[in-house]
PDB file of N, CA and C in Angstrom:
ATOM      1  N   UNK A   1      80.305 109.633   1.059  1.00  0.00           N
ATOM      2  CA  UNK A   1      79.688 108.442   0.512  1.00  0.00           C
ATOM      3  C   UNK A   1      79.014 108.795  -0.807  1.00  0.00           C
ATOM      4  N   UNK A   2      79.106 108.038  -1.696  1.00  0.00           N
ATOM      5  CA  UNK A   2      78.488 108.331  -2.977  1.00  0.00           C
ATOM      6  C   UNK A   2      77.498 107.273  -3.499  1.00  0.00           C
ATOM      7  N   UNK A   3      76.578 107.897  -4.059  1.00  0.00           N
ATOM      8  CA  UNK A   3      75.220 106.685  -3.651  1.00  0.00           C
ATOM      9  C   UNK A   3      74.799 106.507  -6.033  1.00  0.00           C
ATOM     10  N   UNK A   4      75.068 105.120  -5.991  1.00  0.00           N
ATOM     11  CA  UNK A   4      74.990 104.719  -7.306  1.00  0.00           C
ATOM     12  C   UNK A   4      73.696 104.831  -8.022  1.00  0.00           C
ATOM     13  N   UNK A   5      72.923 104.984  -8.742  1.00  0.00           N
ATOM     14  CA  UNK A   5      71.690 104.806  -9.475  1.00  0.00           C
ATOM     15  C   UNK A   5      72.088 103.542 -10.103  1.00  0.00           C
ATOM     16  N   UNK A   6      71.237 102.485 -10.012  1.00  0.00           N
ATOM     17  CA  UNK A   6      71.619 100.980 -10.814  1.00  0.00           C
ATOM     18  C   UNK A   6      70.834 100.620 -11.743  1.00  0.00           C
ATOM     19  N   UNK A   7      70.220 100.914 -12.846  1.00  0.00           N
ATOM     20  CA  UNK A   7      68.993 100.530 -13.584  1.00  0.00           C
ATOM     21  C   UNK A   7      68.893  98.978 -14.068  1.00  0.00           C
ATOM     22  N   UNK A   8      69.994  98.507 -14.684  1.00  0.00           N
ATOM     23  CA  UNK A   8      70.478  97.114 -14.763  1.00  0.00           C
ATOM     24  C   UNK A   8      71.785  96.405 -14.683  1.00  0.00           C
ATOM     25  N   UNK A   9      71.536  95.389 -13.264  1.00  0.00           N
ATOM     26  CA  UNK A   9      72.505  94.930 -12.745  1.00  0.00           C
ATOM     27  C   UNK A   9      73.320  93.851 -13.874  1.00  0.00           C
ATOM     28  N   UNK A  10      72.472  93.488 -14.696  1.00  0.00           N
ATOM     29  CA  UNK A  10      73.295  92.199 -15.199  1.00  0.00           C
ATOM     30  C   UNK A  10      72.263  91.119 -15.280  1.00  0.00           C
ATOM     31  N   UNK A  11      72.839  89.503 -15.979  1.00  0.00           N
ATOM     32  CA  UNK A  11      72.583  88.721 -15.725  1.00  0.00           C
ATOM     33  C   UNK A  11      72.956  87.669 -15.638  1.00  0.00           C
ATOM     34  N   UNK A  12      73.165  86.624 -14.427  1.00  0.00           N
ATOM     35  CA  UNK A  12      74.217  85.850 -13.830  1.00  0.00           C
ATOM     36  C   UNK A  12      74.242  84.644 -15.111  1.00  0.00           C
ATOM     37  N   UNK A  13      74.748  84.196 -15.756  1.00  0.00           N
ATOM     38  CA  UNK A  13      74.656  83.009 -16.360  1.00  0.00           C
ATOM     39  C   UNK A  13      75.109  81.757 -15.324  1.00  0.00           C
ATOM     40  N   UNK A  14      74.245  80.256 -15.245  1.00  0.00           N
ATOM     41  CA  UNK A  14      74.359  79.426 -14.104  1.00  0.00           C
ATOM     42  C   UNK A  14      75.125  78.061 -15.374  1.00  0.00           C
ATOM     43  N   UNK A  15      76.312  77.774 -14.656  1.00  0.00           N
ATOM     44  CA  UNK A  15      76.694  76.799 -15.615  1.00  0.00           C
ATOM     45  C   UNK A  15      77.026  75.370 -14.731  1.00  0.00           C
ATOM     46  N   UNK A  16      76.722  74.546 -15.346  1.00  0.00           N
ATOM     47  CA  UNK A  16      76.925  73.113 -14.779  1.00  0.00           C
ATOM     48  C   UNK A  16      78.135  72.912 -14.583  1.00  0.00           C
ATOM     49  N   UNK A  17      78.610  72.278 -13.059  1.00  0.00           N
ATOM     50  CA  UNK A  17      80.303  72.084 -12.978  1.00  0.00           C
ATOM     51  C   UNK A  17      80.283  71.304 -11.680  1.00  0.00           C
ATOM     52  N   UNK A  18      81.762  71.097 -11.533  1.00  0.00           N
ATOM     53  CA  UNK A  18      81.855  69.990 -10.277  1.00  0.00           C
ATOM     54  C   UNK A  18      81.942  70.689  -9.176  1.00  0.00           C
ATOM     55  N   UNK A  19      81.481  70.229  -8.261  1.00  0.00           N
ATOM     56  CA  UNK A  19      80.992  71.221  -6.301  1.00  0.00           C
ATOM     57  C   UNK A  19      82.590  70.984  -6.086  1.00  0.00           C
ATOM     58  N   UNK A  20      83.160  72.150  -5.694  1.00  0.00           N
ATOM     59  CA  UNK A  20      84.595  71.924  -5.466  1.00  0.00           C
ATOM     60  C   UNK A  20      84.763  71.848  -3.443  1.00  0.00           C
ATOM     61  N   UNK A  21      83.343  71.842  -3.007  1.00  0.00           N
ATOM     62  CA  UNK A  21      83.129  71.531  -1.744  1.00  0.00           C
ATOM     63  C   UNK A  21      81.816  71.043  -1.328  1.00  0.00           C
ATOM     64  N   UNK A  22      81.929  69.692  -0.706  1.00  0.00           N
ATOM     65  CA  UNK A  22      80.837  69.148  -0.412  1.00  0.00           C
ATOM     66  C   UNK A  22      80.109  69.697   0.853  1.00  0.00           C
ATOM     67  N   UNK A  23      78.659  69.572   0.797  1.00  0.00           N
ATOM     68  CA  UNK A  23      77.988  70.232   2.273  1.00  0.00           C
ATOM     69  C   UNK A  23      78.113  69.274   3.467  1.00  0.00           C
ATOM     70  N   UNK A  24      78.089  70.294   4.395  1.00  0.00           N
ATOM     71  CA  UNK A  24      77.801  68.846   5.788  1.00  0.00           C
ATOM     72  C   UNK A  24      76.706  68.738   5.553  1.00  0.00           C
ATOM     73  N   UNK A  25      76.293  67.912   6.650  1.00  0.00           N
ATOM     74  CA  UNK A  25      74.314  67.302   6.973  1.00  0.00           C
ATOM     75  C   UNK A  25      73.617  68.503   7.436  1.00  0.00           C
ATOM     76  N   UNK A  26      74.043  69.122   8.094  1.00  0.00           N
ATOM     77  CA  UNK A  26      72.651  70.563   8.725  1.00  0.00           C
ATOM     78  C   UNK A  26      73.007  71.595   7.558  1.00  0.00           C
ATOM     79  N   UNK A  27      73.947  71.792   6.714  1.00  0.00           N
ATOM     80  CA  UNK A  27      73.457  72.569   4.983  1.00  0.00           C
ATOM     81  C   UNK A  27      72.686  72.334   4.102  1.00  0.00           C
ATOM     82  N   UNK A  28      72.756  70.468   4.359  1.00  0.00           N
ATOM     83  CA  UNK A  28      72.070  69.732   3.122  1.00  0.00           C
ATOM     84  C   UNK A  28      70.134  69.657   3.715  1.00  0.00           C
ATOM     85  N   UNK A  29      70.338  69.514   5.396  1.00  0.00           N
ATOM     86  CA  UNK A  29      68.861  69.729   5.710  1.00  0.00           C
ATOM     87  C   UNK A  29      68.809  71.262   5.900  1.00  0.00           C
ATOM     88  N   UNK A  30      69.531  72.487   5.942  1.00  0.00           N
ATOM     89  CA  UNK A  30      68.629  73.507   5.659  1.00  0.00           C
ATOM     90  C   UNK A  30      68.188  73.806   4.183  1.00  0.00           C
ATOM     91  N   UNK A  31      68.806  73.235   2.996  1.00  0.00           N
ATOM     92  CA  UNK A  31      68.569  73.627   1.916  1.00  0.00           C
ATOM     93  C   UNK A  31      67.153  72.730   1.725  1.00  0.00           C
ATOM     94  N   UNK A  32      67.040  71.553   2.177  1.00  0.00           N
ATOM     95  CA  UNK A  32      65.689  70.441   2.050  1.00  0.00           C
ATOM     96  C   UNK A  32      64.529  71.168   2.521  1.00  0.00           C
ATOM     97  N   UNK A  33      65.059  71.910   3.799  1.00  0.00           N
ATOM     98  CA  UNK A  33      64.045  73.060   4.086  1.00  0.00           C
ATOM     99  C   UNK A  33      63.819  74.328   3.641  1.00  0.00           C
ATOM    100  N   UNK A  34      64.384  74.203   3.076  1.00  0.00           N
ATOM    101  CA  UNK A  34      63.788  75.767   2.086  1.00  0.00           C
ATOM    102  C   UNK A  34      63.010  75.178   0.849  1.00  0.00           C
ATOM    103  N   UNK A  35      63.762  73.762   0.353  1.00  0.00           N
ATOM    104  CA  UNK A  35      62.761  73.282  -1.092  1.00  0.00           C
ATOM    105  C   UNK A  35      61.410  73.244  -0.389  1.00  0.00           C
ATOM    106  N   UNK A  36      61.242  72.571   1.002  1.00  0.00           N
ATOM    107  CA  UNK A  36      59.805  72.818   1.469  1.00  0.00           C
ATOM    108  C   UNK A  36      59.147  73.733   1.597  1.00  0.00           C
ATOM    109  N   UNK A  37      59.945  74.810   1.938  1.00  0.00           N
ATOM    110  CA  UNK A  37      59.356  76.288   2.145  1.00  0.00           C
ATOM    111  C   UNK A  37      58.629  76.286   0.754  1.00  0.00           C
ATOM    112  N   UNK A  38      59.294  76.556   0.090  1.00  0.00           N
ATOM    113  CA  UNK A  38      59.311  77.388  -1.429  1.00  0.00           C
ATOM    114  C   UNK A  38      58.504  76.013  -2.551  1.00  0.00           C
ATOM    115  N   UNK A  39      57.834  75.557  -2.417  1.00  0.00           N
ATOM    116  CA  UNK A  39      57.035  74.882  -2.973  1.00  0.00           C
ATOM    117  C   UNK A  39      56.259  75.371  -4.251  1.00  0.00           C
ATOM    118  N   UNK A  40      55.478  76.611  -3.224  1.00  0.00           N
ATOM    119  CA  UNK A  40      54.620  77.428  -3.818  1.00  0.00           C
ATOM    120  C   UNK A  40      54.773  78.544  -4.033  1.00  0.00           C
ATOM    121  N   UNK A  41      55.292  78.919  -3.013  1.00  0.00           N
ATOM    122  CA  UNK A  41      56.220  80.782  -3.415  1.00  0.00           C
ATOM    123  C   UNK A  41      57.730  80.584  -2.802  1.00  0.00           C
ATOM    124  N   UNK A  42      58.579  81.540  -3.564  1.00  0.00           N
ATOM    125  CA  UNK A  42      59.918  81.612  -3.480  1.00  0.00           C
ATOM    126  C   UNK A  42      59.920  82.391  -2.404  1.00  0.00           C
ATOM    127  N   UNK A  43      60.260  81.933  -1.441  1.00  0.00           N
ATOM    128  CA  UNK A  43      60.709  82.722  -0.414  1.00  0.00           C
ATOM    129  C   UNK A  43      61.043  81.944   0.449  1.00  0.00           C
ATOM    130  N   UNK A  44      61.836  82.948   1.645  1.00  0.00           N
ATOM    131  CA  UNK A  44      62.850  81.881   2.756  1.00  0.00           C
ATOM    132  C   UNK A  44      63.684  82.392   3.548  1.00  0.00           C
ATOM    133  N   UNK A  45      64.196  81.756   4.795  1.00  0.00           N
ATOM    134  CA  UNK A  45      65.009  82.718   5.546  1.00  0.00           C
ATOM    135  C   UNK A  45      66.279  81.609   5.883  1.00  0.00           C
ATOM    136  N   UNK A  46      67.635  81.823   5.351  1.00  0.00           N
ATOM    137  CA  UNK A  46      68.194  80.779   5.950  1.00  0.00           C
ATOM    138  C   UNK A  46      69.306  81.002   7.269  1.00  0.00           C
ATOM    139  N   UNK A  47      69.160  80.742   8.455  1.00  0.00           N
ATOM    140  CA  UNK A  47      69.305  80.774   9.673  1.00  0.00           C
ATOM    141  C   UNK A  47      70.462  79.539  10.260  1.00  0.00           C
ATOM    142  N   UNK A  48      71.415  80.180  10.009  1.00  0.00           N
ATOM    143  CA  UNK A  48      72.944  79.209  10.540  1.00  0.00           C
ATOM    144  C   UNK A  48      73.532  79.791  11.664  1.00  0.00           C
ATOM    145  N   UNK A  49      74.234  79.119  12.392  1.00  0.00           N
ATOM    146  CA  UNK A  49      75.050  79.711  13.390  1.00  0.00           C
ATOM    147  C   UNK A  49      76.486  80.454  13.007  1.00  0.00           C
ATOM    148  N   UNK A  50      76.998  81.296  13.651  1.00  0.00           N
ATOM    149  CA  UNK A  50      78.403  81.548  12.805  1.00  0.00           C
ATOM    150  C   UNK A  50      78.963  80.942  12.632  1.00  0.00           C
ATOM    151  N   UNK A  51      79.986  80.537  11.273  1.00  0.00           N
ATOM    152  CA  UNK A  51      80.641  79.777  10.924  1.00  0.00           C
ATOM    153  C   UNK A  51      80.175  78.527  10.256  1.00  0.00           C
ATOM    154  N   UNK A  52      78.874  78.565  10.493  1.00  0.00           N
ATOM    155  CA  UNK A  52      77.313  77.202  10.106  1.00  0.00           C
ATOM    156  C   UNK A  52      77.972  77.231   8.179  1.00  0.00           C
ATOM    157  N   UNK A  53      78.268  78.005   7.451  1.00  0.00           N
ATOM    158  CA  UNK A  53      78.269  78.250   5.917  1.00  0.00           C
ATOM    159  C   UNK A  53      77.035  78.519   5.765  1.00  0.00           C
ATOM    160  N   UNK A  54      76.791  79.502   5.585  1.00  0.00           N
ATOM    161  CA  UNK A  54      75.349  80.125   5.316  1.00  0.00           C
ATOM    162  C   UNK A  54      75.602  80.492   4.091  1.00  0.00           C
ATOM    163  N   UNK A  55      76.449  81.278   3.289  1.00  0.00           N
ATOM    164  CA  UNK A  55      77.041  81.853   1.982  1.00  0.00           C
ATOM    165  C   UNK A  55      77.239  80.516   1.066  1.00  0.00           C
ATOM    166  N   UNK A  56      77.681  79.430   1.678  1.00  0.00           N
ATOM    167  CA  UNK A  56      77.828  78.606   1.031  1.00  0.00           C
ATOM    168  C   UNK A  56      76.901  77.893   1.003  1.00  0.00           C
ATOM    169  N   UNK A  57      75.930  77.743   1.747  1.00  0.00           N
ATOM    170  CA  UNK A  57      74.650  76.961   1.575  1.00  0.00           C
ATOM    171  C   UNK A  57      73.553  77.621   0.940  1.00  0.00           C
ATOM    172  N   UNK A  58      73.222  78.788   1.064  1.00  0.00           N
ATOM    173  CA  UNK A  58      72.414  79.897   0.028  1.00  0.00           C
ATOM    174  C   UNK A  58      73.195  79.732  -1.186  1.00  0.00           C
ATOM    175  N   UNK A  59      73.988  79.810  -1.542  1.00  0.00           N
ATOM    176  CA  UNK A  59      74.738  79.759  -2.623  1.00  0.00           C
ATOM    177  C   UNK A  59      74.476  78.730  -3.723  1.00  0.00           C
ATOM    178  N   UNK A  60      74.424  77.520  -3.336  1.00  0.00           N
ATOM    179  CA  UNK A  60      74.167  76.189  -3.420  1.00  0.00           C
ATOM    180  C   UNK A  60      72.434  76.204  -3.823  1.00  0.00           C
ATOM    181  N   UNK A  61      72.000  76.206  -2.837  1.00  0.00           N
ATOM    182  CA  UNK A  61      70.604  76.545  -2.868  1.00  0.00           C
ATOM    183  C   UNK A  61      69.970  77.184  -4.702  1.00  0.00           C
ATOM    184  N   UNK A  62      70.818  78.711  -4.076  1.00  0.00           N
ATOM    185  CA  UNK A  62      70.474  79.691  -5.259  1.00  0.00           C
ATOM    186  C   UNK A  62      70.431  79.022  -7.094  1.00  0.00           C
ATOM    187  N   UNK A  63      71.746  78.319  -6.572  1.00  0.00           N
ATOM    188  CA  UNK A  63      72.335  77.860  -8.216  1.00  0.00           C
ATOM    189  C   UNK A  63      71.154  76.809  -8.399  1.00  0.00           C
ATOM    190  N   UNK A  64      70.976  75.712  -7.187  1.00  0.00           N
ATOM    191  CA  UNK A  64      70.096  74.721  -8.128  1.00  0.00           C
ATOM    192  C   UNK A  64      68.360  75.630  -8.511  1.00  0.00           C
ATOM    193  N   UNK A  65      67.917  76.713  -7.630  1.00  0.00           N
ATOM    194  CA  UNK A  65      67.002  76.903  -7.871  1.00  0.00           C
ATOM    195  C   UNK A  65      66.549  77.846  -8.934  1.00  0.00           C
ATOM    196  N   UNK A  66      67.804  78.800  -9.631  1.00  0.00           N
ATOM    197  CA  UNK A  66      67.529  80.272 -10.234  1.00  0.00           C
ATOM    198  C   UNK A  66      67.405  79.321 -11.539  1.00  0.00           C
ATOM    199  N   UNK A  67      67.454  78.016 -11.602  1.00  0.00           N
ATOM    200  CA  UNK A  67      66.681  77.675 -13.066  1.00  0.00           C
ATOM    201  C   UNK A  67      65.294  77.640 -13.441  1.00  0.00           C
ATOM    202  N   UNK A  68      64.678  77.749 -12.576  1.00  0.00           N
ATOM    203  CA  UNK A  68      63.136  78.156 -12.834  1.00  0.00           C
ATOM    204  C   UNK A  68      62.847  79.462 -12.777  1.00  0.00           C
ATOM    205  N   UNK A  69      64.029  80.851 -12.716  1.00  0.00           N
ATOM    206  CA  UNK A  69      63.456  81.962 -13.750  1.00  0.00           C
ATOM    207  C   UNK A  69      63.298  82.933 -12.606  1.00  0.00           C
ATOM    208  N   UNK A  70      63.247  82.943 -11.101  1.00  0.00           N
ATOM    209  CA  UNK A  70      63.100  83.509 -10.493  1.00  0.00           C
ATOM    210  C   UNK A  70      64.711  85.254 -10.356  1.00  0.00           C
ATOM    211  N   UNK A  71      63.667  85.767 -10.031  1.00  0.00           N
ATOM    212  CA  UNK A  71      64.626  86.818  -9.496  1.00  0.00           C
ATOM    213  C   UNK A  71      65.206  86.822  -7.973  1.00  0.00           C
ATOM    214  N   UNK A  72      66.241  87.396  -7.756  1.00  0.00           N
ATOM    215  CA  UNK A  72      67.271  87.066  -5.982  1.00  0.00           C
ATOM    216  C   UNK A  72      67.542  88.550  -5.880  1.00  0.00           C
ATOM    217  N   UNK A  73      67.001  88.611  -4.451  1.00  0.00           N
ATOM    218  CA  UNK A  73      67.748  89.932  -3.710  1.00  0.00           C
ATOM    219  C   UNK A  73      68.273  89.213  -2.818  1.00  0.00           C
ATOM    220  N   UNK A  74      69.426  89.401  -3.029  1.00  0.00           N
ATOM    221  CA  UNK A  74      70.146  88.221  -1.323  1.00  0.00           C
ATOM    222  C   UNK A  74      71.053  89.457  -0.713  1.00  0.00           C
ATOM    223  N   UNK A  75      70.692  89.398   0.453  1.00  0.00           N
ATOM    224  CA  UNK A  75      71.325  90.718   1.388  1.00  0.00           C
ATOM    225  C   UNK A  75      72.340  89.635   2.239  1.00  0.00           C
ATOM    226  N   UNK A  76      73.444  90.715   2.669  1.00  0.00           N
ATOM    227  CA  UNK A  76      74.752  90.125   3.272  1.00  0.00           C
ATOM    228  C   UNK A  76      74.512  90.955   4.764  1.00  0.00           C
TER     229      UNK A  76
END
């Protein structure tokens, strides 16, 4: 195994475009619940069942929120 030193990852540019997949209702209320969470501090845990789209609902999430400047460690 070979272990990387990363000093700078990059930076994602977020561009406006059409959702080429719409959410169901329990994506669209876990993301409503995280805008509640995160009011005041960015933080959050999002909790789907398998197959729930969790990648795709963090995802979603991420894009509308990384416009206010915040930094993301999102673990898989």
């Amino acid at each position: 195994m070979k272990t990387v030193q990363v000093t700078y990852a990059g930076r994602i540019e977020v561009k406006r475009g059409e959702t080429p997949k719409e959410l169901y209702s329990h994506q669209n209320e876990a993301i409503k619940a995280l805008n509640e969470i995160n009011k005041d501090a960015f933080e959050g845990l999002l909790v789907l069942p398998t197959g729930g789209g969790k990648t795709l609902t963090a995802v979603h999430w991420l894009l509308r929120t990384l416009a206010r400047g915040e930094s993301v460690i999102y673990l898989l």
